[in-house]
N, C-alpha and C. Protein backbone atom coordinates (compact mmCIF):
# COMPACT_ATOMS: atom_id res chain seq x y z
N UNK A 1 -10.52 4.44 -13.99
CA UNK A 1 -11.04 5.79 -13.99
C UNK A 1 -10.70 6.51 -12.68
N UNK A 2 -10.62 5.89 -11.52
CA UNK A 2 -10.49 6.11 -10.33
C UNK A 2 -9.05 6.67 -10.14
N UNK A 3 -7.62 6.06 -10.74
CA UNK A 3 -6.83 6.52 -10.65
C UNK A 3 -6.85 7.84 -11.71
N UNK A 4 -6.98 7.74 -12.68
CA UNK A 4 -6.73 9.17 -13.64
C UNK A 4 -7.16 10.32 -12.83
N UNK A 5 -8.83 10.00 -12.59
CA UNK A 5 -9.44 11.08 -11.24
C UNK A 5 -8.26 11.54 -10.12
N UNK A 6 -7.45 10.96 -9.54
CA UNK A 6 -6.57 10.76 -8.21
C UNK A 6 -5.48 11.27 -8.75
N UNK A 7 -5.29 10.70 -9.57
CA UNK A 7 -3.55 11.07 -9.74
C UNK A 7 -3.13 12.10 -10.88
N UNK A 8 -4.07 12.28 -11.63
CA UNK A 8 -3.81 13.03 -12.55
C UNK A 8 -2.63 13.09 -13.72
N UNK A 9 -1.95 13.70 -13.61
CA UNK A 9 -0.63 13.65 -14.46
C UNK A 9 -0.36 13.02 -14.09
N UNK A 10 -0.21 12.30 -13.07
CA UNK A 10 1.04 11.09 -12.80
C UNK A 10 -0.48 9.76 -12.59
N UNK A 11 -1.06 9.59 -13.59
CA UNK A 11 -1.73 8.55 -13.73
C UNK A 11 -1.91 7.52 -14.38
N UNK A 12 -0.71 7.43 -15.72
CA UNK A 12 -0.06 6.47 -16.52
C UNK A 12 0.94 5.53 -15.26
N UNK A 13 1.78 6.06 -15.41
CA UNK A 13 2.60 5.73 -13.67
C UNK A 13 2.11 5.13 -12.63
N UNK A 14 0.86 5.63 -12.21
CA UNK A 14 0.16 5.08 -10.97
C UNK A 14 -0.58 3.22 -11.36
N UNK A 15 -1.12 3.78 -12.72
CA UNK A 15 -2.11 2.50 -12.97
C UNK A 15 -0.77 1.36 -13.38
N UNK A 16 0.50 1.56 -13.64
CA UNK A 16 1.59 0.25 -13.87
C UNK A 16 2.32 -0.08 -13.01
N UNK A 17 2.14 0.71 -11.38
CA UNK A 17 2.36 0.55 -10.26
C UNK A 17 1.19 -0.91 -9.88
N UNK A 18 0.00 -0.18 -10.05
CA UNK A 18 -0.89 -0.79 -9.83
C UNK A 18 -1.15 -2.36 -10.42
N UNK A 19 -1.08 -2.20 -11.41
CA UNK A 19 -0.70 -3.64 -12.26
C UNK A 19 -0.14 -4.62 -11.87
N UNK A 20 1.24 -3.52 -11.56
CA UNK A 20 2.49 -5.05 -11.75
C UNK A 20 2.07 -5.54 -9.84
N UNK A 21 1.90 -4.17 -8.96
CA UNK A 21 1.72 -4.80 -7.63
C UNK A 21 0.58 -5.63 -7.31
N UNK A 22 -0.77 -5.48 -8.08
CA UNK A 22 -1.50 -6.38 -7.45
C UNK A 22 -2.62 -7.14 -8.98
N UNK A 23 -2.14 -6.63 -9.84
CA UNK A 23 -3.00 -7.06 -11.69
C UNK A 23 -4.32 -6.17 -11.76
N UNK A 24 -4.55 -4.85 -10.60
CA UNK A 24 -5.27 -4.36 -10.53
C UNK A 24 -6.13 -4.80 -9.67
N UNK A 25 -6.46 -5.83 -9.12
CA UNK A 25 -7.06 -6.42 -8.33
C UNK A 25 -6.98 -5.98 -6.65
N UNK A 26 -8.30 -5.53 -6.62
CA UNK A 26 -8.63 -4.72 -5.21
C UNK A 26 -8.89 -5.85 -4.27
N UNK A 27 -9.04 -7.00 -4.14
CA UNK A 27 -8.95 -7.52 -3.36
C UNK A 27 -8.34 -8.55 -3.03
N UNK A 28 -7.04 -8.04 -3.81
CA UNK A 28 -5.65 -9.16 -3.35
C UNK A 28 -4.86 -8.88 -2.03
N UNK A 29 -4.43 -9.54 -1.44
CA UNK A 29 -3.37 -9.61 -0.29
C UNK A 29 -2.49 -10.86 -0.79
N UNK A 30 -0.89 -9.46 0.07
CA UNK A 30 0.07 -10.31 -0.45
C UNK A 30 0.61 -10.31 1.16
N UNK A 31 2.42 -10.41 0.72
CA UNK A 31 3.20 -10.52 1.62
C UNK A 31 2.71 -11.42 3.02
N UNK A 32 1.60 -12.09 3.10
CA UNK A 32 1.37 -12.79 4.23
C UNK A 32 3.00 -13.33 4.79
N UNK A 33 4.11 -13.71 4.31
CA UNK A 33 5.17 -13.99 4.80
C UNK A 33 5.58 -13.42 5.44
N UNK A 34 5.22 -12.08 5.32
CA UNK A 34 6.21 -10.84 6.04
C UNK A 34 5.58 -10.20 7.36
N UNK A 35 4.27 -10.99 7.73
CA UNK A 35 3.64 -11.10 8.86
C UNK A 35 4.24 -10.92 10.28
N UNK A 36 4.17 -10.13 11.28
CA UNK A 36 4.53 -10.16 12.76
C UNK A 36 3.59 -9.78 13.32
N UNK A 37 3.62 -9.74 14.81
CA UNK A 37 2.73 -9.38 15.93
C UNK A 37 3.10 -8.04 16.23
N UNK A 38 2.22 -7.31 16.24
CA UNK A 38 2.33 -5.77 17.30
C UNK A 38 1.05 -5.80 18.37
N UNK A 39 1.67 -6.72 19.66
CA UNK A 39 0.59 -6.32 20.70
C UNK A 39 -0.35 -8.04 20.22
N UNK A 40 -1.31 -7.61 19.67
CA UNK A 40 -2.71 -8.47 19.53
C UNK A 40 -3.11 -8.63 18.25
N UNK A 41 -2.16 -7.97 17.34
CA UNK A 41 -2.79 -7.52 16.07
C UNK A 41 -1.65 -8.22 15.05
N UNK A 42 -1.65 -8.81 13.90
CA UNK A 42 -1.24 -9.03 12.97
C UNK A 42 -0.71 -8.30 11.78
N UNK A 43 0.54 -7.70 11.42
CA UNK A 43 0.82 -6.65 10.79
C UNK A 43 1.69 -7.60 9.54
N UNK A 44 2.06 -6.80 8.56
CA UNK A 44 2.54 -6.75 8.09
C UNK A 44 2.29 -7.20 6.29
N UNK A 45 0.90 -7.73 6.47
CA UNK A 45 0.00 -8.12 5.27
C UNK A 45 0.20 -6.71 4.06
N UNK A 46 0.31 -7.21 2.20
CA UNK A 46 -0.53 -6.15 1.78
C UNK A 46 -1.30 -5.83 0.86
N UNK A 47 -2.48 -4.65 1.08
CA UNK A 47 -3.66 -5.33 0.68
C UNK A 47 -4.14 -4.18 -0.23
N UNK A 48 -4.93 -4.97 -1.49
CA UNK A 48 -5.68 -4.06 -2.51
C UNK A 48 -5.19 -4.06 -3.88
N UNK A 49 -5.22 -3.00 -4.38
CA UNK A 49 -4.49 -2.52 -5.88
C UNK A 49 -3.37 -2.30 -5.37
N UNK A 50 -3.50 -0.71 -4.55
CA UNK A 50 -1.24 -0.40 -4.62
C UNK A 50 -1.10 -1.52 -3.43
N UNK A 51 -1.74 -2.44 -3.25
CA UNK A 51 -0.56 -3.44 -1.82
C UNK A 51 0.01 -2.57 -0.61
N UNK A 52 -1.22 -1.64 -0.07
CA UNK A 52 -0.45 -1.20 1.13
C UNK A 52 -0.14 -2.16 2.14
N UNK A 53 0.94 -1.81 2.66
CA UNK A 53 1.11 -2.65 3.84
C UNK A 53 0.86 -1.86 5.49
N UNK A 54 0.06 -3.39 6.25
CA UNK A 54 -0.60 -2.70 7.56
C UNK A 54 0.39 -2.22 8.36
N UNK A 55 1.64 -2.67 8.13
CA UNK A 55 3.03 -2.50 9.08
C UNK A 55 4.00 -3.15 8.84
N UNK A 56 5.11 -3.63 9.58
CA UNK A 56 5.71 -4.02 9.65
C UNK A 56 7.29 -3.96 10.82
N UNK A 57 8.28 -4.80 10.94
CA UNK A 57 9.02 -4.56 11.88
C UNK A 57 10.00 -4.11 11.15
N UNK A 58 10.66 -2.93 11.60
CA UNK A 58 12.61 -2.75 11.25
C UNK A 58 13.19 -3.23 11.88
N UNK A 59 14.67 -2.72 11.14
CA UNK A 59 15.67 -4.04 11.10
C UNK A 59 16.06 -3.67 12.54
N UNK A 60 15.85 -2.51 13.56
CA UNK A 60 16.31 -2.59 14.10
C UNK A 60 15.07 -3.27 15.77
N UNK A 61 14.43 -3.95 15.08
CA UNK A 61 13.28 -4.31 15.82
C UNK A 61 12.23 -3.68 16.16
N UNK A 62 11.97 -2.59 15.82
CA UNK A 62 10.43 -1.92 16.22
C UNK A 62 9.70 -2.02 15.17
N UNK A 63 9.08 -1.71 15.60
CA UNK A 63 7.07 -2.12 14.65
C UNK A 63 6.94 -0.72 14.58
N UNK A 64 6.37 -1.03 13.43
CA UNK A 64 5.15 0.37 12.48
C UNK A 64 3.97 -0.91 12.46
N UNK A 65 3.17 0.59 12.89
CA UNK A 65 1.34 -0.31 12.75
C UNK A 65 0.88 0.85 11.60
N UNK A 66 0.72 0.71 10.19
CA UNK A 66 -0.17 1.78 9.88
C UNK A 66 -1.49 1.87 10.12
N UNK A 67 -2.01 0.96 10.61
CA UNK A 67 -3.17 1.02 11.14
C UNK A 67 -3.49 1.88 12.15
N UNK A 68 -2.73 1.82 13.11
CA UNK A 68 -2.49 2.60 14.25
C UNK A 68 -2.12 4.06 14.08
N UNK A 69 -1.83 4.18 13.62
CA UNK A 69 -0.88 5.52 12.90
C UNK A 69 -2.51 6.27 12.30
N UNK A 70 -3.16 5.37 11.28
CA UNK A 70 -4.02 6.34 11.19
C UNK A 70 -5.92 5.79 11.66
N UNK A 71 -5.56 5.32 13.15
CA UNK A 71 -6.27 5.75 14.18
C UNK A 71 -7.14 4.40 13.98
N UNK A 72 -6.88 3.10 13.56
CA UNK A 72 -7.83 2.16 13.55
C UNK A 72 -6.49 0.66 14.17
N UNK A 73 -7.63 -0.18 13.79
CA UNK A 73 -6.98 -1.61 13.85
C UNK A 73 -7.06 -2.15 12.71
N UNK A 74 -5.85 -3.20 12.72
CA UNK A 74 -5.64 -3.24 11.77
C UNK A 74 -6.56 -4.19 10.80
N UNK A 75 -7.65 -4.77 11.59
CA UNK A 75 -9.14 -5.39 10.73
C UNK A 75 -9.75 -4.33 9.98
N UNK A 76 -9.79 -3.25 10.30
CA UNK A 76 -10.45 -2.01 10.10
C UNK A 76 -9.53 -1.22 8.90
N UNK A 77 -8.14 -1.35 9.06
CA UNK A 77 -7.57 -0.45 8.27
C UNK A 77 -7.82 -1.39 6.86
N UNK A 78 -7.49 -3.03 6.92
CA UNK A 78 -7.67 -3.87 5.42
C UNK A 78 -8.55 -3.54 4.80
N UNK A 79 -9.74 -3.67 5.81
CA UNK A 79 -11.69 -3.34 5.28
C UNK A 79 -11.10 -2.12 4.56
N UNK A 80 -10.87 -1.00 5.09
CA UNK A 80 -10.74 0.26 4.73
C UNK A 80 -9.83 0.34 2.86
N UNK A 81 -8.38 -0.66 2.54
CA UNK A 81 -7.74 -0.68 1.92
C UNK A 81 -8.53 -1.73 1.10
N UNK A 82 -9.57 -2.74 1.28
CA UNK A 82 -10.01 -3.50 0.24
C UNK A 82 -11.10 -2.78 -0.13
N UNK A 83 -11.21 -1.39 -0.46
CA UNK A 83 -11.94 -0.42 -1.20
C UNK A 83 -11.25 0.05 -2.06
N UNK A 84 -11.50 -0.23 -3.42
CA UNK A 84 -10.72 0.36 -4.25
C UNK A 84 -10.16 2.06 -4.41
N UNK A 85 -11.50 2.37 -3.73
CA UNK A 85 -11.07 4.37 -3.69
C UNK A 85 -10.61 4.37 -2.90
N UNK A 86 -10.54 4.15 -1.35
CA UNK A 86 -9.79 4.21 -0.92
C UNK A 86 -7.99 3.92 -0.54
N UNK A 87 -8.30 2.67 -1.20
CA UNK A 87 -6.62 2.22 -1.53
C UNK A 87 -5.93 3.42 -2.40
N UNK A 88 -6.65 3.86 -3.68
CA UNK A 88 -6.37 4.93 -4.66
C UNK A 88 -5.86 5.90 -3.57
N UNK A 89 -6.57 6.22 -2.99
CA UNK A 89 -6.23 7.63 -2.29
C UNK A 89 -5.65 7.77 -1.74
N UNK A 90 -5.08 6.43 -0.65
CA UNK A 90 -4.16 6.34 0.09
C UNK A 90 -2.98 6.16 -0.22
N UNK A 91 -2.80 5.25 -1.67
CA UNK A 91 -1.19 5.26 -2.20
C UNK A 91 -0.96 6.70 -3.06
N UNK A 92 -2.33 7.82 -3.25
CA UNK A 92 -1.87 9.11 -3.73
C UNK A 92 -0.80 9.96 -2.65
N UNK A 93 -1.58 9.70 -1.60
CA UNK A 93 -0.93 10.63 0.08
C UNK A 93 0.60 9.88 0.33
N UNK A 94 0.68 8.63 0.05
CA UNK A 94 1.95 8.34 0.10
C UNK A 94 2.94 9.00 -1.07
N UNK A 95 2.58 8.73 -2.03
CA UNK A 95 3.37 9.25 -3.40
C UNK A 95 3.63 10.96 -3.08
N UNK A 96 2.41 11.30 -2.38
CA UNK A 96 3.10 12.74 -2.30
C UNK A 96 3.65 13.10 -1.25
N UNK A 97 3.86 12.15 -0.39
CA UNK A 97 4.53 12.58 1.22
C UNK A 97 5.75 11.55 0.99
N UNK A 98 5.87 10.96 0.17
CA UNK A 98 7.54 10.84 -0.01
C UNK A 98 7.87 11.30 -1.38
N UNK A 99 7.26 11.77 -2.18
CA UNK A 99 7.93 12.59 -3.85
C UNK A 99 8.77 11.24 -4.65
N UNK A 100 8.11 10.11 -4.66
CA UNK A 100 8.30 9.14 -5.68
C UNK A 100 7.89 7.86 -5.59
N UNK A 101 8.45 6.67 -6.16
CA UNK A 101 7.27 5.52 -6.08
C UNK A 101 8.46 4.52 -5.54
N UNK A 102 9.00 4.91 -4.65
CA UNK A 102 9.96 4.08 -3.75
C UNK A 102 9.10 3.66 -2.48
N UNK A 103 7.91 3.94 -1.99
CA UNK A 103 7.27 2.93 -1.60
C UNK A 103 6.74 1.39 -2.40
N UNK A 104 6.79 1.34 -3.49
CA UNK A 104 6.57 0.43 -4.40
C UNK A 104 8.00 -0.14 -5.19
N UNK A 105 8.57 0.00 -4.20
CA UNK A 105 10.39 -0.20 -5.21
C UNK A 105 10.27 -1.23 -6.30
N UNK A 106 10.22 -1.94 -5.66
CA UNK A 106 10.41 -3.71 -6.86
C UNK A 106 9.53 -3.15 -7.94
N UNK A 107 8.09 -2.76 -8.02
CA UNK A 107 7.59 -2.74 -9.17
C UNK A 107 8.17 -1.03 -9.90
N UNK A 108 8.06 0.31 -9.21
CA UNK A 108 8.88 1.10 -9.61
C UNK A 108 10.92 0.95 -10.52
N UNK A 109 10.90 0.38 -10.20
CA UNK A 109 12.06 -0.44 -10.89
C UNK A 109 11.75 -1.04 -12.38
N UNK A 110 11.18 -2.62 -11.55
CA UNK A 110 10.39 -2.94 -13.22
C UNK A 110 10.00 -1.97 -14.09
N UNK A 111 9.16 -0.85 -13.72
CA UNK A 111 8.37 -0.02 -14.68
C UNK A 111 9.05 1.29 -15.13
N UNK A 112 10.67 1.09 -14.85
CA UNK A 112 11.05 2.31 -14.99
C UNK A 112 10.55 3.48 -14.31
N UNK A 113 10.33 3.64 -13.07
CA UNK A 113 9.55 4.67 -12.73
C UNK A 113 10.59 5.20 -11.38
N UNK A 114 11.74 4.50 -11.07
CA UNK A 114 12.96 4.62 -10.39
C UNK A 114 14.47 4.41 -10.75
């Protein structure tokens, strides 16, 4: 219900994002493999329904903290993402600040949605 509320027209789409990335399950974490250090903090986990991720390193070696980015740590940002409304809301702001579901590639693919 939470996504239809959120996403609206694009809420068939959102909930098979949601599916295939985490079975719907708000309090899954994945990618633990893809784990690095920024500083003191542990990045790169991802967590909830859409599987945000806290960060991660590029290829060309620097770190993204999204935690940091939007003003917490990254204990604080998971707490924050193992809320189901909030995870909702947060993979809405992504979907609309990049205009498709290529933050979710692998499952956007599967689902036809790329």
């Amino acid at each position: 219900a939470i996504i239809k509320e959120v996403f609206g027209e694009k809420a068939e789409a959102a909930e098979k994002i949601a599916r295939c990335e985490s079975g719907l399950n708000p309090e899954r974490i994945g990618d633990e493999h893809l784990t690095s250090m920024d500083g003191d903090e542990v990045i790169g986990r991802s967590i909830g329904i859409f599987q945000i991720r806290t960060g991660a390193t590029e290829k060309n070696g620097k770190k993204w903290n999204r935690a940091k980015a939007n003003g917490m740590t990254v204990a604080e940002f998971e707490k924050k993402m193992m809320n189901p409304e909030e995870n909702i809301k947060y993979a809405k702001q992504m979907l609309d600040r990049v205009g498709d579901w290529s933050p979710w590639y692998n499952c956007g693919v599967k689902e036809n949605l790329l």
